[in-house]
N, C-alpha and C. Protein backbone atom coordinates (compact mmCIF):
# COMPACT_ATOMS: atom_id res chain seq x y z
N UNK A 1 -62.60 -18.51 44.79
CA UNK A 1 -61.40 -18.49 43.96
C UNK A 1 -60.84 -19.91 43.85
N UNK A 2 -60.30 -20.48 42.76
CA UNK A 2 -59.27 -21.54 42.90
C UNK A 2 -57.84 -20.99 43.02
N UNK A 3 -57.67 -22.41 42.79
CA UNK A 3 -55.98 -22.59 42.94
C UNK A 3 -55.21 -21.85 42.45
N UNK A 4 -55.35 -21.48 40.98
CA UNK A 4 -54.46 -20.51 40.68
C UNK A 4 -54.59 -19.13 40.70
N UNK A 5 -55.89 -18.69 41.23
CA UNK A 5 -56.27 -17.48 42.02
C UNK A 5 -55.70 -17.06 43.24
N UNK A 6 -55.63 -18.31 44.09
CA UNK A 6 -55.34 -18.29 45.67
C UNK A 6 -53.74 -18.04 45.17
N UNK A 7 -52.66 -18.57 44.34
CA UNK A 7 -51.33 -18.35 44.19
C UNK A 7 -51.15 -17.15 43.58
N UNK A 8 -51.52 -16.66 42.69
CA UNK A 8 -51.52 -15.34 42.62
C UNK A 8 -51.92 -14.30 43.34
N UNK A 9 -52.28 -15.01 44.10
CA UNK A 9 -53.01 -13.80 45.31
C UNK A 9 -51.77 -14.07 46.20
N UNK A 10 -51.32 -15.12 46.71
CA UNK A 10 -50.30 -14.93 47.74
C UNK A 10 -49.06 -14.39 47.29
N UNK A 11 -48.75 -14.96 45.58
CA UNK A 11 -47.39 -14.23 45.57
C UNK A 11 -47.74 -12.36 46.07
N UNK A 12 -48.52 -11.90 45.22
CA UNK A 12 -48.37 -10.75 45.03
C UNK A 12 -48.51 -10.26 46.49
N UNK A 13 -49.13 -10.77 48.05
CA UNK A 13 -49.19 -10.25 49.15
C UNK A 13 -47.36 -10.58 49.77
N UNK A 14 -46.62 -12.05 49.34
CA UNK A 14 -45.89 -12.24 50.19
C UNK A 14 -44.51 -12.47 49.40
N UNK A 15 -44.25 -12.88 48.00
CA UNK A 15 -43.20 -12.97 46.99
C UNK A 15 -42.25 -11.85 46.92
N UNK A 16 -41.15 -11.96 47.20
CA UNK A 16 -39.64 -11.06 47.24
C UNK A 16 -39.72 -10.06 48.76
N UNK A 17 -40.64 -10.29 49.03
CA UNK A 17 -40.26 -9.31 50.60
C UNK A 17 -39.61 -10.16 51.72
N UNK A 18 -39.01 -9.14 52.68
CA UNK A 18 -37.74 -9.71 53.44
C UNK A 18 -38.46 -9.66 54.33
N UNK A 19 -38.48 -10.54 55.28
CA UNK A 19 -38.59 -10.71 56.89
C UNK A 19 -37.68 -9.81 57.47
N UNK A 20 -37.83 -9.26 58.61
CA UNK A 20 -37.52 -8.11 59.32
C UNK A 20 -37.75 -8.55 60.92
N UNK A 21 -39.09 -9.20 61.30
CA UNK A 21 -39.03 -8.96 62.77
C UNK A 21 -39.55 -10.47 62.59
N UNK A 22 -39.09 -11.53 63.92
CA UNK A 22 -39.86 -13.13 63.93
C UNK A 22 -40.27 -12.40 65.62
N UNK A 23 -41.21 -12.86 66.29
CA UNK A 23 -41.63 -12.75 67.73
C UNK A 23 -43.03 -12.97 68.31
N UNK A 24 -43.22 -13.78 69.23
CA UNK A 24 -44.36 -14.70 69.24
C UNK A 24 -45.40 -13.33 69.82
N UNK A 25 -46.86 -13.32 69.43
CA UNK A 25 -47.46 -12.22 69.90
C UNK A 25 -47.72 -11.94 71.60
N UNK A 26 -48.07 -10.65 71.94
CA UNK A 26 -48.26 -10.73 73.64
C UNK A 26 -49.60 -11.31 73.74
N UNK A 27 -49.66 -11.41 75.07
CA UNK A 27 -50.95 -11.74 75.63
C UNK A 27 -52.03 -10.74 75.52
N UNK A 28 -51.93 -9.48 75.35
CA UNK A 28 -52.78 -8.46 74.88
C UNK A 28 -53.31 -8.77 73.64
N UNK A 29 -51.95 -8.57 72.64
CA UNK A 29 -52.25 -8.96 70.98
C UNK A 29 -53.37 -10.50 71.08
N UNK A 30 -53.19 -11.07 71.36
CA UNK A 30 -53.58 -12.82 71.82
C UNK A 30 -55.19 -12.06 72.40
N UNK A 31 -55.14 -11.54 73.25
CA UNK A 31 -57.03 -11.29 73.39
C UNK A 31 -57.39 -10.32 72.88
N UNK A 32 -56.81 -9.55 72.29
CA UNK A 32 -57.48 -8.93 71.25
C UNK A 32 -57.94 -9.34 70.14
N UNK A 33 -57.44 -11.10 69.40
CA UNK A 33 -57.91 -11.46 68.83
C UNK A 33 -59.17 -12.74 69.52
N UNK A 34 -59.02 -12.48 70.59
CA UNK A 34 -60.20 -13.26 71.32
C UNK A 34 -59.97 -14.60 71.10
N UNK A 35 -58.26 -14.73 71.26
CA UNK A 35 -57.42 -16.30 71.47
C UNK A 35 -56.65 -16.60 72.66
N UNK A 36 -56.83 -17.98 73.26
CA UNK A 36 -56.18 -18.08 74.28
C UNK A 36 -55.04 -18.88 74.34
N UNK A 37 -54.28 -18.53 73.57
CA UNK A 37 -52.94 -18.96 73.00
C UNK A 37 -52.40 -17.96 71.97
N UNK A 38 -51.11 -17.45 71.90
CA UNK A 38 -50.04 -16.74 71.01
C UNK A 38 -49.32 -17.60 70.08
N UNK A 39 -49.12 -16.81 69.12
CA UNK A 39 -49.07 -17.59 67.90
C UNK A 39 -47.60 -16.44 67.13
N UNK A 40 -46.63 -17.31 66.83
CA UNK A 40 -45.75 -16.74 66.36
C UNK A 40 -46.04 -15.80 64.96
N UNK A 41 -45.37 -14.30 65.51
CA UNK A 41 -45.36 -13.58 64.03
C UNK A 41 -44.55 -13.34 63.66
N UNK A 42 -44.88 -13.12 62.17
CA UNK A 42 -43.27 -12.91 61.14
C UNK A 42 -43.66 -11.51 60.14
N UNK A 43 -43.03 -10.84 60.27
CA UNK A 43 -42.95 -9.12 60.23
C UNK A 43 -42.11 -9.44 58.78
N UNK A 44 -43.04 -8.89 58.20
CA UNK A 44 -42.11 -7.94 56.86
C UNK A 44 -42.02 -6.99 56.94
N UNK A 45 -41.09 -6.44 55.32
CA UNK A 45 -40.03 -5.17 55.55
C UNK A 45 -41.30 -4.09 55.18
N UNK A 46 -42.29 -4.42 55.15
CA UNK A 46 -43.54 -3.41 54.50
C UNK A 46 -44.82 -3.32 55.27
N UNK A 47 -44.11 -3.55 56.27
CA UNK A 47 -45.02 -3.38 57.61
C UNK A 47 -46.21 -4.69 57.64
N UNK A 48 -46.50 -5.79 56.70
CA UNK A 48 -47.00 -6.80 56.74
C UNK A 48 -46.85 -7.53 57.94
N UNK A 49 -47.46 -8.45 58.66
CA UNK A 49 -47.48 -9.03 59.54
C UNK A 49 -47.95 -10.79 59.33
N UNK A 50 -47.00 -11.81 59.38
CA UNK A 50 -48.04 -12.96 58.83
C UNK A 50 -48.68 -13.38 60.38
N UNK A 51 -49.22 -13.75 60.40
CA UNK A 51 -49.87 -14.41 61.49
C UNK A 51 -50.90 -15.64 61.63
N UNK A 52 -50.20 -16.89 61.59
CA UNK A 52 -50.63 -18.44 61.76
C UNK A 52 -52.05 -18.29 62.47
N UNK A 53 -52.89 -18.89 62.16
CA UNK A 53 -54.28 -19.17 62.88
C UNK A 53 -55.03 -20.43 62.33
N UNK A 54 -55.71 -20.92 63.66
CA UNK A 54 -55.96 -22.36 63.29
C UNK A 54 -56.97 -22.40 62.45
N UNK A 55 -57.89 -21.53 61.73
CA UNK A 55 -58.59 -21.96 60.60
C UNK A 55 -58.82 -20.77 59.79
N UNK A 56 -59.75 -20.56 58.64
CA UNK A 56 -60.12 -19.34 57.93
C UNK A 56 -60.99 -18.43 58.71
N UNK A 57 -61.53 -18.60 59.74
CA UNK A 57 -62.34 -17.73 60.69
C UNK A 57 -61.56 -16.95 61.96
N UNK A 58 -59.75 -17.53 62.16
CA UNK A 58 -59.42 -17.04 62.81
C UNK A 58 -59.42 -17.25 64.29
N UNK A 59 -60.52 -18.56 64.26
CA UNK A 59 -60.78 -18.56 65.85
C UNK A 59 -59.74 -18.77 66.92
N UNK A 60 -58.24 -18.91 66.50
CA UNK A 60 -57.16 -19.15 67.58
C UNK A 60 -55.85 -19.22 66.64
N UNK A 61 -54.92 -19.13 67.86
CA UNK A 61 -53.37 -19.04 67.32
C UNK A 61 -53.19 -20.49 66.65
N UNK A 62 -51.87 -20.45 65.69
CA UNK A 62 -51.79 -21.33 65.24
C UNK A 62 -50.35 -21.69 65.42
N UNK A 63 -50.11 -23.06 64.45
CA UNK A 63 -48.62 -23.33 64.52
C UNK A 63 -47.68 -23.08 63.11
N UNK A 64 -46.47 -23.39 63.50
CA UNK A 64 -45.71 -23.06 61.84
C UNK A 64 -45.18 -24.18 61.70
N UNK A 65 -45.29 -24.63 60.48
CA UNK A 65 -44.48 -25.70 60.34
C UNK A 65 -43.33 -25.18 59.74
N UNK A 66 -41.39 -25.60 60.08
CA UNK A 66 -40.66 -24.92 59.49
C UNK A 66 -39.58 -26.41 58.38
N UNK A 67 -39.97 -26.19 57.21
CA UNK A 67 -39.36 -27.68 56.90
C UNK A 67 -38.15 -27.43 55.76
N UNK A 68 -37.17 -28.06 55.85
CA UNK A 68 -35.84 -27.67 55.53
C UNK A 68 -35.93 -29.24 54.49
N UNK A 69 -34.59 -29.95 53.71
CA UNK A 69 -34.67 -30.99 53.48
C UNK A 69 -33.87 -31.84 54.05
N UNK A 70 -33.59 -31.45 55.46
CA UNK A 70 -32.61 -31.97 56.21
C UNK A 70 -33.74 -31.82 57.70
N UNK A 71 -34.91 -31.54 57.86
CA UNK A 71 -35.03 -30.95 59.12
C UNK A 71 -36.95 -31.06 58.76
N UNK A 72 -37.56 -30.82 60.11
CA UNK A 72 -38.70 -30.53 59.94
C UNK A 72 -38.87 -29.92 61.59
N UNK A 73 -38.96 -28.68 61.59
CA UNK A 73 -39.29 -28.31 63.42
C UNK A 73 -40.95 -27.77 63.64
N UNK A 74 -41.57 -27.25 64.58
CA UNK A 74 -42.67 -26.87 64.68
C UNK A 74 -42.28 -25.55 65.77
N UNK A 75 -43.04 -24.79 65.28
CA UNK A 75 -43.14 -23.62 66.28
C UNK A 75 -44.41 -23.61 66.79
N UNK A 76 -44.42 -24.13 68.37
CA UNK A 76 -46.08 -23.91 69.04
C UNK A 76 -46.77 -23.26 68.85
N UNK A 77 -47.91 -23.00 69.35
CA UNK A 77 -48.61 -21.62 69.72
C UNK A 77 -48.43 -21.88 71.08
N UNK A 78 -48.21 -20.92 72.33
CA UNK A 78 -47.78 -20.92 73.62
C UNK A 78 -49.76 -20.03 74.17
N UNK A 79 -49.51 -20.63 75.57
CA UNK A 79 -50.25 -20.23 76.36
C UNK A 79 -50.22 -18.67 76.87
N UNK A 80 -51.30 -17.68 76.78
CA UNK A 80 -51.52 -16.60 77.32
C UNK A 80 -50.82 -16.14 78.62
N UNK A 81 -50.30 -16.89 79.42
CA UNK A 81 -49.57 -16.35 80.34
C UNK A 81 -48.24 -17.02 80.53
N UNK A 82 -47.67 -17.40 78.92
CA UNK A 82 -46.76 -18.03 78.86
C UNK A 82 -45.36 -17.01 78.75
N UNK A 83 -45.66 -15.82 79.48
CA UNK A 83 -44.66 -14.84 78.83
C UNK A 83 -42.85 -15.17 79.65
């Protein structure tokens, strides 16, 4: 797909829905994806789940970048027995 495939594909998965739940995954969720690090999730109102990962294969948690025009923060990915 290109570019304007890949944007039409995301609006229609993630455009006008509300966030509902932010909370970094457990250590269960975390090896069940066969990662050794948790990776913050962000819950929509439609039972969607986003979930950061460091590449297209999934192989590990990832980070968020959160950027404002006043601000730029990072949300880690935390260690498996970082509970």
């Amino acid at each position: 797909m290109n570019r304007v495939q890949w944007n039409k594909r995301a609006r229609k998965l993630l455009l006008g829905k509300r966030i509902v739940k932010v909370q970094y995954m457990s250590s269960e969720e975390s090896e069940q994806m066969g990662w050794y690090s948790c990776s913050v999730m962000i819950g929509l109102e439609d039972g969607t789940w986003i979930v950061p990962q460091s590449d297209d294969e999934g192989n590990e948690a990832g980070v968020v970048g959160v950027a404002s025009e006043k601000d730029y923060e990072v949300l880690p990915v935390l260690g498996v027995n970082h509970e």
